[in-house]
PDB file of N, CA and C in Angstrom:
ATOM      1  N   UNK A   1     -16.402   6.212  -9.835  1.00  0.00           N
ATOM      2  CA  UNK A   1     -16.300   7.377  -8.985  1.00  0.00           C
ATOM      3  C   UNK A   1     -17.694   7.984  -8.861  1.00  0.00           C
ATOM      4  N   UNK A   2     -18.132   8.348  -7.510  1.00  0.00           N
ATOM      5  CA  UNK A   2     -19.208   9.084  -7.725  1.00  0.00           C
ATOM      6  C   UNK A   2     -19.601  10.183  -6.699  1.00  0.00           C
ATOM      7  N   UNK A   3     -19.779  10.898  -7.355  1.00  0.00           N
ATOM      8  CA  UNK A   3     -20.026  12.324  -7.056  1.00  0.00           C
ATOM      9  C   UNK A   3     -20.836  13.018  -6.303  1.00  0.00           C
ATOM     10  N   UNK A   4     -21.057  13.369  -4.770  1.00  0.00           N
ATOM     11  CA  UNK A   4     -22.187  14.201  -3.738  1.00  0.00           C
ATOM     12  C   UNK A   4     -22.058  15.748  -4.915  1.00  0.00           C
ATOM     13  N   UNK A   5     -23.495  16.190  -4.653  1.00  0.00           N
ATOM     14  CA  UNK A   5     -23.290  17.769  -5.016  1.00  0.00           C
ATOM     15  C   UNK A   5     -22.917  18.399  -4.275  1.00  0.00           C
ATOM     16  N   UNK A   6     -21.849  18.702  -4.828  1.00  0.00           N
ATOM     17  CA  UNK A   6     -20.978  20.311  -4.327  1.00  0.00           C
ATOM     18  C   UNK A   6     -19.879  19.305  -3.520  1.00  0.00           C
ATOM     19  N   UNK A   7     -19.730  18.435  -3.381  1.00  0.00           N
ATOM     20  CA  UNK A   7     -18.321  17.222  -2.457  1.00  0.00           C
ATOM     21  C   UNK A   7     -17.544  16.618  -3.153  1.00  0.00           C
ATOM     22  N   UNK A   8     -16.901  16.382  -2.583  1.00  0.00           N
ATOM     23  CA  UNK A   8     -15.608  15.445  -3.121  1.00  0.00           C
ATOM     24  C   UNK A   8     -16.071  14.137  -3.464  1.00  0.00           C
ATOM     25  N   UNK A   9     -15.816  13.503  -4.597  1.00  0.00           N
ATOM     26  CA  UNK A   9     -16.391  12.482  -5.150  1.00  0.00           C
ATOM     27  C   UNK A   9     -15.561  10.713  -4.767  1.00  0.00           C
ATOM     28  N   UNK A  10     -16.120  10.291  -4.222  1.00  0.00           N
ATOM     29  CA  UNK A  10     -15.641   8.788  -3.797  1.00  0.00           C
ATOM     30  C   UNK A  10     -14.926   7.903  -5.057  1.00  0.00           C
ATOM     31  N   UNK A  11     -13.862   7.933  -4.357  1.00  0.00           N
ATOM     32  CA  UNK A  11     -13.176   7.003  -5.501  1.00  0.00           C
ATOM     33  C   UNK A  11     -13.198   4.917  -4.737  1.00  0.00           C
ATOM     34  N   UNK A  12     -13.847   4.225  -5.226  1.00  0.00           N
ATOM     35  CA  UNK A  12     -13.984   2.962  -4.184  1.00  0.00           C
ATOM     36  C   UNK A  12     -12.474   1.946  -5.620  1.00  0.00           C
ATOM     37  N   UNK A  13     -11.881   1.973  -4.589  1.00  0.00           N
ATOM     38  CA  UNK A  13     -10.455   1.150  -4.697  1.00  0.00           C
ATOM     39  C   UNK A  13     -11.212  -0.479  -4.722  1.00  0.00           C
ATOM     40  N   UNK A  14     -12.261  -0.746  -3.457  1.00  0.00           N
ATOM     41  CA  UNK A  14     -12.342  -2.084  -3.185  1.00  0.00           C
ATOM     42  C   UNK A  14     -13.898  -2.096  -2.498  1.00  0.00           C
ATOM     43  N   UNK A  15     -14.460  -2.646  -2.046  1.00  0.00           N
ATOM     44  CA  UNK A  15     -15.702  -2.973  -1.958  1.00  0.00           C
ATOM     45  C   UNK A  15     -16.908  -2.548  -2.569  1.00  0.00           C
ATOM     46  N   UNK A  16     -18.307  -2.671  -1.422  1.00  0.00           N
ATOM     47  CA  UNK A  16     -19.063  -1.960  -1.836  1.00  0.00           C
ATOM     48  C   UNK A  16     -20.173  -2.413  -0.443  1.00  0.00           C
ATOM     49  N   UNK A  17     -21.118  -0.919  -0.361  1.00  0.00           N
ATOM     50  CA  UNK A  17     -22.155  -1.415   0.709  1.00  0.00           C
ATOM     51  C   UNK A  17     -23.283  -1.624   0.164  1.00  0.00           C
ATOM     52  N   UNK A  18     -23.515  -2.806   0.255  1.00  0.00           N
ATOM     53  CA  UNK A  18     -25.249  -3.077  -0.644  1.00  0.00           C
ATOM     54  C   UNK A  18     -25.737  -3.683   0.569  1.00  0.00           C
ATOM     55  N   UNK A  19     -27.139  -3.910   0.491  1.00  0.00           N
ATOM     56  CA  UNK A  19     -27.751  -5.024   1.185  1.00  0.00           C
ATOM     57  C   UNK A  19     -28.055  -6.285   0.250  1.00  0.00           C
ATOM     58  N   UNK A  20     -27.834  -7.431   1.045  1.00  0.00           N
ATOM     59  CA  UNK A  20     -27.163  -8.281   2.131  1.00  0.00           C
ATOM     60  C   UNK A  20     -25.786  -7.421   1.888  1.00  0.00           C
ATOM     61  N   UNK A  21     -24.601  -7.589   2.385  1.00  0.00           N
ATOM     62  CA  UNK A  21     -24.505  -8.383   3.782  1.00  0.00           C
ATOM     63  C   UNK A  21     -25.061  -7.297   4.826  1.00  0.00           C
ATOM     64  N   UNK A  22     -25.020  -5.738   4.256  1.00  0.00           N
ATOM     65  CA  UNK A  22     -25.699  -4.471   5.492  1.00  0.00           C
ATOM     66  C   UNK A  22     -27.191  -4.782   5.485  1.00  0.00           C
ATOM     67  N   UNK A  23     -27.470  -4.413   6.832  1.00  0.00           N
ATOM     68  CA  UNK A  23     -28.747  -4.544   7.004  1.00  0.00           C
ATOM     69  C   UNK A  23     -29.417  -3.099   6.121  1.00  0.00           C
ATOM     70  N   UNK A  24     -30.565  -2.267   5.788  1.00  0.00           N
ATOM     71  CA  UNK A  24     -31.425  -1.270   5.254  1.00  0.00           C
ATOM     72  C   UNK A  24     -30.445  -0.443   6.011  1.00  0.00           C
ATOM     73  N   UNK A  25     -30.289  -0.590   7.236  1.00  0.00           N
ATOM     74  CA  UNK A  25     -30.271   0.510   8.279  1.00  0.00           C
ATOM     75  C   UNK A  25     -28.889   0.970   8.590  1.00  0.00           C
ATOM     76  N   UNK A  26     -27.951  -0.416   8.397  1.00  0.00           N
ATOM     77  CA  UNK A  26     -26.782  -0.320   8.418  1.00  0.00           C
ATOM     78  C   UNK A  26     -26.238   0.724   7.012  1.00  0.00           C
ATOM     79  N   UNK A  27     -26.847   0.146   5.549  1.00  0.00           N
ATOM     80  CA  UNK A  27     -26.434   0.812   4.685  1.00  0.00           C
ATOM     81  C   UNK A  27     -27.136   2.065   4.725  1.00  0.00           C
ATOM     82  N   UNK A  28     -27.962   2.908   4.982  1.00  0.00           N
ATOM     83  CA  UNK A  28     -28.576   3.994   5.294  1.00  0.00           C
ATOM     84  C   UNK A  28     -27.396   4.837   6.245  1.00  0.00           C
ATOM     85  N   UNK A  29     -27.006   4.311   7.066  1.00  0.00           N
ATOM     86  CA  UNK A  29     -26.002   5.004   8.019  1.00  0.00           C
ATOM     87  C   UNK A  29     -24.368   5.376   7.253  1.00  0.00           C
ATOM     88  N   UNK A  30     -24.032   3.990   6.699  1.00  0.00           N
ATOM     89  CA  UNK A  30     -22.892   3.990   6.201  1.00  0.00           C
ATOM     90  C   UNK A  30     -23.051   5.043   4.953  1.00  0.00           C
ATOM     91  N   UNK A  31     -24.305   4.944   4.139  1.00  0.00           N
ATOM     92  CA  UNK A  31     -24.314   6.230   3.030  1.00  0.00           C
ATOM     93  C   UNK A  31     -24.516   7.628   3.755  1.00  0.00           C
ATOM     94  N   UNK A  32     -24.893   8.084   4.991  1.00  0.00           N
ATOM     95  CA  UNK A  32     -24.860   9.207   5.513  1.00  0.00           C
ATOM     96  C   UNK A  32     -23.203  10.306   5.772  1.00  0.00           C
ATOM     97  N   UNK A  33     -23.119   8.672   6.394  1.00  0.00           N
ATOM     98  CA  UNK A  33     -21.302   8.856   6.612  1.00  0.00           C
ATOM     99  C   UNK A  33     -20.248   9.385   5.557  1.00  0.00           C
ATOM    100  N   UNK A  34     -20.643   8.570   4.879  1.00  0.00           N
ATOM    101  CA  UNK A  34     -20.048   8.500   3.912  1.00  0.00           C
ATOM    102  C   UNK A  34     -19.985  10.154   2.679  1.00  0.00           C
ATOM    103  N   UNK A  35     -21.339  10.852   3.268  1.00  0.00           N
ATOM    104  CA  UNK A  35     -21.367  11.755   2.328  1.00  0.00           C
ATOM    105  C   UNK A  35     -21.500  13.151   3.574  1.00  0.00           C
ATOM    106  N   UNK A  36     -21.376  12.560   4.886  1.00  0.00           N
ATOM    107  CA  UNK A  36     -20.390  13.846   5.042  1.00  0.00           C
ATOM    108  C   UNK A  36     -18.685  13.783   5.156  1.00  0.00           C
ATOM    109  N   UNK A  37     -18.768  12.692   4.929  1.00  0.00           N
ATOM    110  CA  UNK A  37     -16.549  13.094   4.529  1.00  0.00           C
ATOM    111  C   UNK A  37     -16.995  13.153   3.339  1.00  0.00           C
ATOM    112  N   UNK A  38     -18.021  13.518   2.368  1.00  0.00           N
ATOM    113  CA  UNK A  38     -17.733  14.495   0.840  1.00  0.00           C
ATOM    114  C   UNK A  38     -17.685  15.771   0.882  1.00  0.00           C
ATOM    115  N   UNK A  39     -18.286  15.883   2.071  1.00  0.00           N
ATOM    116  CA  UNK A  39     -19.146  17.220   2.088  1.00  0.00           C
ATOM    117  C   UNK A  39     -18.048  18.081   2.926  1.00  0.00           C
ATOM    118  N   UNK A  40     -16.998  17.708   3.627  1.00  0.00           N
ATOM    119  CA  UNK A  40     -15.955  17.697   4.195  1.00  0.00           C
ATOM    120  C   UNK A  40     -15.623  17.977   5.766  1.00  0.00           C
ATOM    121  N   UNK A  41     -16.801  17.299   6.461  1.00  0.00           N
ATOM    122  CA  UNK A  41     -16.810  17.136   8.262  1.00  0.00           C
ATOM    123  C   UNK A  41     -15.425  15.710   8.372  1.00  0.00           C
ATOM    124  N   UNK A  42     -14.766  16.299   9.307  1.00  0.00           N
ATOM    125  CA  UNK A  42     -14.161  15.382  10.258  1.00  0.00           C
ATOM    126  C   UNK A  42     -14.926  14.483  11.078  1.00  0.00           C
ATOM    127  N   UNK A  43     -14.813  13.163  10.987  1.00  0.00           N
ATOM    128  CA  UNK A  43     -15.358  12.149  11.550  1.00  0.00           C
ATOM    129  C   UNK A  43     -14.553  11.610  12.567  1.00  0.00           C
ATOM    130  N   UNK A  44     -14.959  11.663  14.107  1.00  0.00           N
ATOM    131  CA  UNK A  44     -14.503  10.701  15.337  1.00  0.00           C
ATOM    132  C   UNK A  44     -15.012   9.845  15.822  1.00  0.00           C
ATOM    133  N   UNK A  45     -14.782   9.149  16.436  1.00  0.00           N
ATOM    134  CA  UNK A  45     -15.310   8.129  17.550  1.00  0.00           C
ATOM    135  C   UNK A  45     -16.580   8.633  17.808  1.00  0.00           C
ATOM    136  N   UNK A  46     -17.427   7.932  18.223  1.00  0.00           N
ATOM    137  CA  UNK A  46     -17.346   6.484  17.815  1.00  0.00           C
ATOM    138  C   UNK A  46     -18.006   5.901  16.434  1.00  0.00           C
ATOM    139  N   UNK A  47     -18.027   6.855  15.636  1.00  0.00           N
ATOM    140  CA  UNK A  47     -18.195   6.765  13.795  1.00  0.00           C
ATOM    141  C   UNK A  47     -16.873   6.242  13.260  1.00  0.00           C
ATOM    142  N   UNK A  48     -15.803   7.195  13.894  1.00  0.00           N
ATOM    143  CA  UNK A  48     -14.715   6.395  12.699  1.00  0.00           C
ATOM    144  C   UNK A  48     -13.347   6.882  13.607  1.00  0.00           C
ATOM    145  N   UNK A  49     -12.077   6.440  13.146  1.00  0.00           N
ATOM    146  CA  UNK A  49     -11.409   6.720  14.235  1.00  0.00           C
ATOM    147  C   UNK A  49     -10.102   6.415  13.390  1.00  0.00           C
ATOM    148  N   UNK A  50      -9.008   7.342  13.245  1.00  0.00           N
ATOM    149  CA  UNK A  50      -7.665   7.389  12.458  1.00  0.00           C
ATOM    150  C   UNK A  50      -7.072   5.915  12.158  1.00  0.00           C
ATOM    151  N   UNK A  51      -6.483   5.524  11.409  1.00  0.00           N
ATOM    152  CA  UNK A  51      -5.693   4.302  11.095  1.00  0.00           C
ATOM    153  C   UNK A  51      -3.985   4.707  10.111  1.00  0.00           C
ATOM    154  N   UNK A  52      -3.510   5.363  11.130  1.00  0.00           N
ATOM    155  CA  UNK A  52      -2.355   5.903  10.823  1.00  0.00           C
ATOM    156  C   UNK A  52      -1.114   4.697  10.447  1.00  0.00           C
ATOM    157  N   UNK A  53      -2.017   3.769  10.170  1.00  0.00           N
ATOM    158  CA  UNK A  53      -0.852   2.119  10.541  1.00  0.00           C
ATOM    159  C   UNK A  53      -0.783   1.975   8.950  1.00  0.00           C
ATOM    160  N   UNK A  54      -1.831   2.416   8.343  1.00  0.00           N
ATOM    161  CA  UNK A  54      -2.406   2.486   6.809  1.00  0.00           C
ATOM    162  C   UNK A  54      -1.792   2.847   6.130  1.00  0.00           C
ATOM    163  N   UNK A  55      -1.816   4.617   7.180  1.00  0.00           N
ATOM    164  CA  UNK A  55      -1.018   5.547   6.080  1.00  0.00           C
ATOM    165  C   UNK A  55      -1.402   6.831   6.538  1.00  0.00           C
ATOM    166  N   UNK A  56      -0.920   7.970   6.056  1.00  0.00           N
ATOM    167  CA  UNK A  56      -1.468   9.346   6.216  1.00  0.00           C
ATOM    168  C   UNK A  56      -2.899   9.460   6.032  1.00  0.00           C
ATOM    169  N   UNK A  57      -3.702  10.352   6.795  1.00  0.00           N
ATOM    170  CA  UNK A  57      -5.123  10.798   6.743  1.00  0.00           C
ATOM    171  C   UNK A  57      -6.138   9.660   6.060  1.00  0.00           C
ATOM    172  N   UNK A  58      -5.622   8.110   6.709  1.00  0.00           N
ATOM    173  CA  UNK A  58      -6.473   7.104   6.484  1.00  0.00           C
ATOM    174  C   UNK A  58      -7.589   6.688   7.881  1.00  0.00           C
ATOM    175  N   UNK A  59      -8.713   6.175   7.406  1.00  0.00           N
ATOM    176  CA  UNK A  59      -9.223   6.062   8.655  1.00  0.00           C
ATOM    177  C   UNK A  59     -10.198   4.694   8.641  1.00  0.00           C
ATOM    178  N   UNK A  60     -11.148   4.585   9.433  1.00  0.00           N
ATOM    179  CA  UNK A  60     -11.855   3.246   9.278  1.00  0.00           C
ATOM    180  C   UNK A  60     -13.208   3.707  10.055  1.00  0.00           C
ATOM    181  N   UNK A  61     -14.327   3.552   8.962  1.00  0.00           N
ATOM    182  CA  UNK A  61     -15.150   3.724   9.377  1.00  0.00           C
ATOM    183  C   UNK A  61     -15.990   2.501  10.087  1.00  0.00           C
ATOM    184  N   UNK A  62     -16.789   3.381  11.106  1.00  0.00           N
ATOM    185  CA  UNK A  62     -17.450   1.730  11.941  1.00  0.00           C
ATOM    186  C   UNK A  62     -18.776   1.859  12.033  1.00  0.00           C
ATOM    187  N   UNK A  63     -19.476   0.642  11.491  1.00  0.00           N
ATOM    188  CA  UNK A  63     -20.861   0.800  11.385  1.00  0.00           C
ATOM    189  C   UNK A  63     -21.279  -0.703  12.047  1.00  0.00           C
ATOM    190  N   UNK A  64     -22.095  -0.739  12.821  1.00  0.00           N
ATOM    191  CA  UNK A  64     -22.349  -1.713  13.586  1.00  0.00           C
ATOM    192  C   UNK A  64     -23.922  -2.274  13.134  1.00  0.00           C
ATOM    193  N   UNK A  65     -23.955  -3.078  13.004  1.00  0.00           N
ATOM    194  CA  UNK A  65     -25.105  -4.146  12.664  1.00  0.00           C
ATOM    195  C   UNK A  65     -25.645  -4.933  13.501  1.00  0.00           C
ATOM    196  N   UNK A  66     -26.760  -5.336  12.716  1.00  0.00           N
ATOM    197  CA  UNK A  66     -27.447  -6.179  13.948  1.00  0.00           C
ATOM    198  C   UNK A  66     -26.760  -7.708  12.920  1.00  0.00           C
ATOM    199  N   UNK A  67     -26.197  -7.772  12.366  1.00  0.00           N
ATOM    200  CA  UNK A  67     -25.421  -9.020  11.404  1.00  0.00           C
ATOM    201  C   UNK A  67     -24.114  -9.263  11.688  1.00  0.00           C
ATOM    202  N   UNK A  68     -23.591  -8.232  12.622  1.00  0.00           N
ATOM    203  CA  UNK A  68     -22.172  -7.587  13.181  1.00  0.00           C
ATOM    204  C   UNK A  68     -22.131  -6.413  12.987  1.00  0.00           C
ATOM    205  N   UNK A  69     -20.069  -6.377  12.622  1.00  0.00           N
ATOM    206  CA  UNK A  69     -19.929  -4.524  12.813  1.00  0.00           C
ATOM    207  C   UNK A  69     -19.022  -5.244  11.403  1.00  0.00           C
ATOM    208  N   UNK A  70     -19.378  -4.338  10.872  1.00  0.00           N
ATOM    209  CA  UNK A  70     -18.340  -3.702   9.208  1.00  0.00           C
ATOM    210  C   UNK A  70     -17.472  -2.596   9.615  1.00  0.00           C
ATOM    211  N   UNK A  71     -16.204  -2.602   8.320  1.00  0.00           N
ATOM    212  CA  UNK A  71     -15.657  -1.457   8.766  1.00  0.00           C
ATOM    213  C   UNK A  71     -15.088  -0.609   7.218  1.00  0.00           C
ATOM    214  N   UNK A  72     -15.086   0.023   6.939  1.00  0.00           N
ATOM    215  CA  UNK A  72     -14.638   0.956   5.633  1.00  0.00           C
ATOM    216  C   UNK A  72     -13.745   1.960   5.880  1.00  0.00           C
ATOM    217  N   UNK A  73     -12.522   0.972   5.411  1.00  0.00           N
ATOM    218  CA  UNK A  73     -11.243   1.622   5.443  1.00  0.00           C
ATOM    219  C   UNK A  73     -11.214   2.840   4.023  1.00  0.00           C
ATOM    220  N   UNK A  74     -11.000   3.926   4.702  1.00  0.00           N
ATOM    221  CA  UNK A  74     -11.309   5.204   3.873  1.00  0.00           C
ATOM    222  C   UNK A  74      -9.823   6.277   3.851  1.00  0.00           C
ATOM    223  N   UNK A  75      -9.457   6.906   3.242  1.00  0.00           N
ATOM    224  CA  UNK A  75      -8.454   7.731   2.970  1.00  0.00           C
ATOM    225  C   UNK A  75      -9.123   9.186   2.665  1.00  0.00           C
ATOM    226  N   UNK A  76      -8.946  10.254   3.464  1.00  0.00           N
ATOM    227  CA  UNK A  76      -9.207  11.764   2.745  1.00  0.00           C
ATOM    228  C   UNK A  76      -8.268  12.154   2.038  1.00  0.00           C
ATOM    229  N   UNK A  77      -8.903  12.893   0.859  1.00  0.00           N
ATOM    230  CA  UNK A  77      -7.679  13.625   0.179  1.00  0.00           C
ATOM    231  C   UNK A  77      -7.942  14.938  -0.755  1.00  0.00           C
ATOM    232  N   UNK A  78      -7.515  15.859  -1.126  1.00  0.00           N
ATOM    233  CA  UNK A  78      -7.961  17.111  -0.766  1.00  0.00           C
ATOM    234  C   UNK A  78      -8.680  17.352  -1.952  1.00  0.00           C
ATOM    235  N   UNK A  79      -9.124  16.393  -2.973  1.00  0.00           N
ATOM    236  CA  UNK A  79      -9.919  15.774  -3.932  1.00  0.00           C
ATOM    237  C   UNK A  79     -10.685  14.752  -4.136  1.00  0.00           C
ATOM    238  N   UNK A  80     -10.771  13.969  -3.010  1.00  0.00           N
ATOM    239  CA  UNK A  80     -11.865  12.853  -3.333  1.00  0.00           C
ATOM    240  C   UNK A  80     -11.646  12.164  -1.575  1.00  0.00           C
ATOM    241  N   UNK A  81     -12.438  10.985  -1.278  1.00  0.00           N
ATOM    242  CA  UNK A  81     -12.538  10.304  -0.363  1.00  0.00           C
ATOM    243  C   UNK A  81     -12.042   9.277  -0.886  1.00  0.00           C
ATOM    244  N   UNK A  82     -11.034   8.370  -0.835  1.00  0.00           N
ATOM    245  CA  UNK A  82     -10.136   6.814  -1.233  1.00  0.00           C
ATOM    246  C   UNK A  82     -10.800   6.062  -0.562  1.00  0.00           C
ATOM    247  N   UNK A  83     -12.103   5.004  -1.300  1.00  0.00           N
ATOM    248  CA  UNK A  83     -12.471   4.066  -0.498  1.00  0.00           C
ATOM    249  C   UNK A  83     -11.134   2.884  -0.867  1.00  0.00           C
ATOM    250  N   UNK A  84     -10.329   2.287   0.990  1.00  0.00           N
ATOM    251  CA  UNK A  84      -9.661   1.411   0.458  1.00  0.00           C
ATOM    252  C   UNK A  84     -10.042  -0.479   0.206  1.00  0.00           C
ATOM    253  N   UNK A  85     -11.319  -0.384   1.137  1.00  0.00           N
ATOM    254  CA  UNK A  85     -11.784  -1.925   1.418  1.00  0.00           C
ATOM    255  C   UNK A  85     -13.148  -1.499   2.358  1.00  0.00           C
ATOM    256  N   UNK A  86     -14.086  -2.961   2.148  1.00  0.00           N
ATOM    257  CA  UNK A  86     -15.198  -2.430   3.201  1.00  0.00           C
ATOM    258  C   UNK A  86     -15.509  -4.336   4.133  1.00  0.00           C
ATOM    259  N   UNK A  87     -15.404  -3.949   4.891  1.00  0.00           N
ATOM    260  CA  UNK A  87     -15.492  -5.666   5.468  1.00  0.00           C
ATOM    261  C   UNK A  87     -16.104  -6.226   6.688  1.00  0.00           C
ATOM    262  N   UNK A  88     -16.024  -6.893   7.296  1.00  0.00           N
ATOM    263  CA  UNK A  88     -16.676  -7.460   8.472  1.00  0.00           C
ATOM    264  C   UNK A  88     -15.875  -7.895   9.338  1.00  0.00           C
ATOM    265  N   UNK A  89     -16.292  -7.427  10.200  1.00  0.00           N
ATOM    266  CA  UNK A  89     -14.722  -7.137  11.234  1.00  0.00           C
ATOM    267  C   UNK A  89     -15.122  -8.274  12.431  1.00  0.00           C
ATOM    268  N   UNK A  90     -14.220  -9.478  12.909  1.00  0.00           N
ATOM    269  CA  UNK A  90     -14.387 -10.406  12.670  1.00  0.00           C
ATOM    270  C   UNK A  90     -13.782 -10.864  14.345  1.00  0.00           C
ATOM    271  N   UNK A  91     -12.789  -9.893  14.544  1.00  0.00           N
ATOM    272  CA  UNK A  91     -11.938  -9.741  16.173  1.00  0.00           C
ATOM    273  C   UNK A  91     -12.267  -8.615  16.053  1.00  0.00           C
ATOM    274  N   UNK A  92     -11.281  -8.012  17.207  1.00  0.00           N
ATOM    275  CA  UNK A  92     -10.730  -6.643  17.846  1.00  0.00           C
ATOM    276  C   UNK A  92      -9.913  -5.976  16.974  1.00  0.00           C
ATOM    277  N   UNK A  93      -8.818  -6.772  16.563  1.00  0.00           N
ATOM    278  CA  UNK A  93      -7.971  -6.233  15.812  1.00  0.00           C
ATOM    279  C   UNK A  93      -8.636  -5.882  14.508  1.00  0.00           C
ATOM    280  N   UNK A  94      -7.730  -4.966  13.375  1.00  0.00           N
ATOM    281  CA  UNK A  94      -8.022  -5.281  12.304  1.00  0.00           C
ATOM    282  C   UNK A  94      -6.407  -6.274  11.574  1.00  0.00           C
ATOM    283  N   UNK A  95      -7.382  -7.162  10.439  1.00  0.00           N
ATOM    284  CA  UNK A  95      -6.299  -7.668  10.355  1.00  0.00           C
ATOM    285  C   UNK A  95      -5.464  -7.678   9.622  1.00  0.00           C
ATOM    286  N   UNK A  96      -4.135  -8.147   9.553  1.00  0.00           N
ATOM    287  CA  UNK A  96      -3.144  -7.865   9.273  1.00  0.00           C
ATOM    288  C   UNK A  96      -2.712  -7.827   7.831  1.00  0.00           C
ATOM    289  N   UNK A  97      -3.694  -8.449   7.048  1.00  0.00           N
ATOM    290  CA  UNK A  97      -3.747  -8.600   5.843  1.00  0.00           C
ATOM    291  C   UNK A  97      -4.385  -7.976   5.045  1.00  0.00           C
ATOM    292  N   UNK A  98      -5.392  -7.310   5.686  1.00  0.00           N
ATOM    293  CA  UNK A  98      -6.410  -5.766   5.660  1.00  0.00           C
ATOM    294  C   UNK A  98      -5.614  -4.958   5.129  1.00  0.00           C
ATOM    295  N   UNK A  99      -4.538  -4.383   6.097  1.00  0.00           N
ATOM    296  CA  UNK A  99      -3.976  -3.330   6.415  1.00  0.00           C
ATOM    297  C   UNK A  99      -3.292  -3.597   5.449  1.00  0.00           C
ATOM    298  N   UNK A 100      -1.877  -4.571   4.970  1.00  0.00           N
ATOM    299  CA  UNK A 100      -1.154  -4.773   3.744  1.00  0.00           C
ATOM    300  C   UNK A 100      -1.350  -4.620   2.621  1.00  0.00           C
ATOM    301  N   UNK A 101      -2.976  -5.050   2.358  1.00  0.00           N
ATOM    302  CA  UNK A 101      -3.589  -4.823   0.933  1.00  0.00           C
ATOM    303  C   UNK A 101      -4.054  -3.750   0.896  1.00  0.00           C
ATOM    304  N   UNK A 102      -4.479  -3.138   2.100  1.00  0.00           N
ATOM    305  CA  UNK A 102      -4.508  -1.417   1.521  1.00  0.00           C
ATOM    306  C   UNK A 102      -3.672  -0.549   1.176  1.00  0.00           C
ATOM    307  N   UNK A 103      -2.666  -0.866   2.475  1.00  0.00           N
ATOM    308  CA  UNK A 103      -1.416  -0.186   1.944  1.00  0.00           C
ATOM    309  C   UNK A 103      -0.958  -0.154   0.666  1.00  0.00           C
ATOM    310  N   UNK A 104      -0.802  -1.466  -0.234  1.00  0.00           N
ATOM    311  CA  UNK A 104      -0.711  -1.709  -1.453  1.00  0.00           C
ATOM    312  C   UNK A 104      -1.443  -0.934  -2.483  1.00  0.00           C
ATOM    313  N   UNK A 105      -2.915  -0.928  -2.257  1.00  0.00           N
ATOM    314  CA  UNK A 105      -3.765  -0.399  -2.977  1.00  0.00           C
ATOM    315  C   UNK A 105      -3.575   1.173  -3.082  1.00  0.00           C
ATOM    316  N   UNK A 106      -3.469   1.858  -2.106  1.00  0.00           N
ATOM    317  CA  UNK A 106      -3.043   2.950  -1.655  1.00  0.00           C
ATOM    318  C   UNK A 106      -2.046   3.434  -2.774  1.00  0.00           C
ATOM    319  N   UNK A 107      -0.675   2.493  -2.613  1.00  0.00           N
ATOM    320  CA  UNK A 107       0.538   2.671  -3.531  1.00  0.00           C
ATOM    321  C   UNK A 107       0.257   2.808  -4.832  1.00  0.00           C
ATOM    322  N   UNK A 108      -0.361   1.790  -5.365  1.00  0.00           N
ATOM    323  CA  UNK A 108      -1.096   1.789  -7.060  1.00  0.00           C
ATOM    324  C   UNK A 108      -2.233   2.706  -7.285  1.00  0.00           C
ATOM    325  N   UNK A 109      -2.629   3.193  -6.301  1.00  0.00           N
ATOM    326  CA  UNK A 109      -3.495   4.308  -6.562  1.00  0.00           C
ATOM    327  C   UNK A 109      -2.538   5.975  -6.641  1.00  0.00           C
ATOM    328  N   UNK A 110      -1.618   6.023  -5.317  1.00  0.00           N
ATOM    329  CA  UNK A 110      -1.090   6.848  -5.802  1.00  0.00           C
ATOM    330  C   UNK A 110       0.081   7.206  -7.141  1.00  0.00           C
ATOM    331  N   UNK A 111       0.441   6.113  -7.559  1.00  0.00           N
ATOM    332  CA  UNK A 111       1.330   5.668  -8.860  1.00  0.00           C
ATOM    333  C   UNK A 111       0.837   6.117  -9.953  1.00  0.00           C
ATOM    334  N   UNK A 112      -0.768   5.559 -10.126  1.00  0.00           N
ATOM    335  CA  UNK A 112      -1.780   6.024 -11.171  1.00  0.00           C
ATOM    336  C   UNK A 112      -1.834   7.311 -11.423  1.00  0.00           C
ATOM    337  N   UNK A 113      -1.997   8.092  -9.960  1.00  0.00           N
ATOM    338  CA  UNK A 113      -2.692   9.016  -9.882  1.00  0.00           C
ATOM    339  C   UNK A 113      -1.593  10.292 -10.091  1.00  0.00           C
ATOM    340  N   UNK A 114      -0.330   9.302  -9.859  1.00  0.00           N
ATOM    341  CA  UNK A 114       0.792  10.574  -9.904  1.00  0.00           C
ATOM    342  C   UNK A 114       1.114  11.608  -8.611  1.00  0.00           C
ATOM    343  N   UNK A 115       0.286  11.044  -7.329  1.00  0.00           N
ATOM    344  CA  UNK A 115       0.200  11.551  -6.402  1.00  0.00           C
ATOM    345  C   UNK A 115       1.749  11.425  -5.418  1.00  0.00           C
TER     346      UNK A 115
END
């Protein structure tokens, strides 16, 4: 878990943004992002855009590369940011197996958490 000052502290369920596979610039953006949903701004299009298929107040962030576009499926919650997965988005869709294993993850997180 880790902690912005004075924000809600990222809990990462599943990935991570390093370089390779983000470019400097890509991960520079994605850590910006990332620490204002700590800091607690609402993020839209074309940064990030609801994924209600997930679950409640889940979303997917989009960061585009010159390597492609990644995406960081993220959850707000009125204590932390739920990272659920971070990946390389590959079609249009996201896919279907994405979405299942988050959902999942989601479940065992809230089980843990007592949520």
């Amino acid at each position: 878990m880790k902690r912005s000052r004075g924000g809600k502290p990222l809990v990462w369920l599943r990935g991570e943004v390093k370089t390779p596979p983000f470019s400097p610039a890509a991960r520079l953006e994605a850590g910006y992002l990332l620490r204002l949903l700590q800091e607690g701004e609402l993020l839209g299009l074309p940064h990030s855009r609801p994924m209600p298929i997930v679950g409640p107040r889940c979303h997917e962030l989009r960061i585009n590369d010159e390597g492609g576009a990644f995406r960081i499926l993220y959850r707000v919650d009125v204590d932390a940011v739920v990272i659920l997965d971070v990946f390389r988005k590959k079609t249009e869709k996201t896919p279907g197996s994405v979405i299942e294993t988050c959902k999942r993850r989601l479940r065992d997180y809230d089980d843990l958490t007592g949520r």
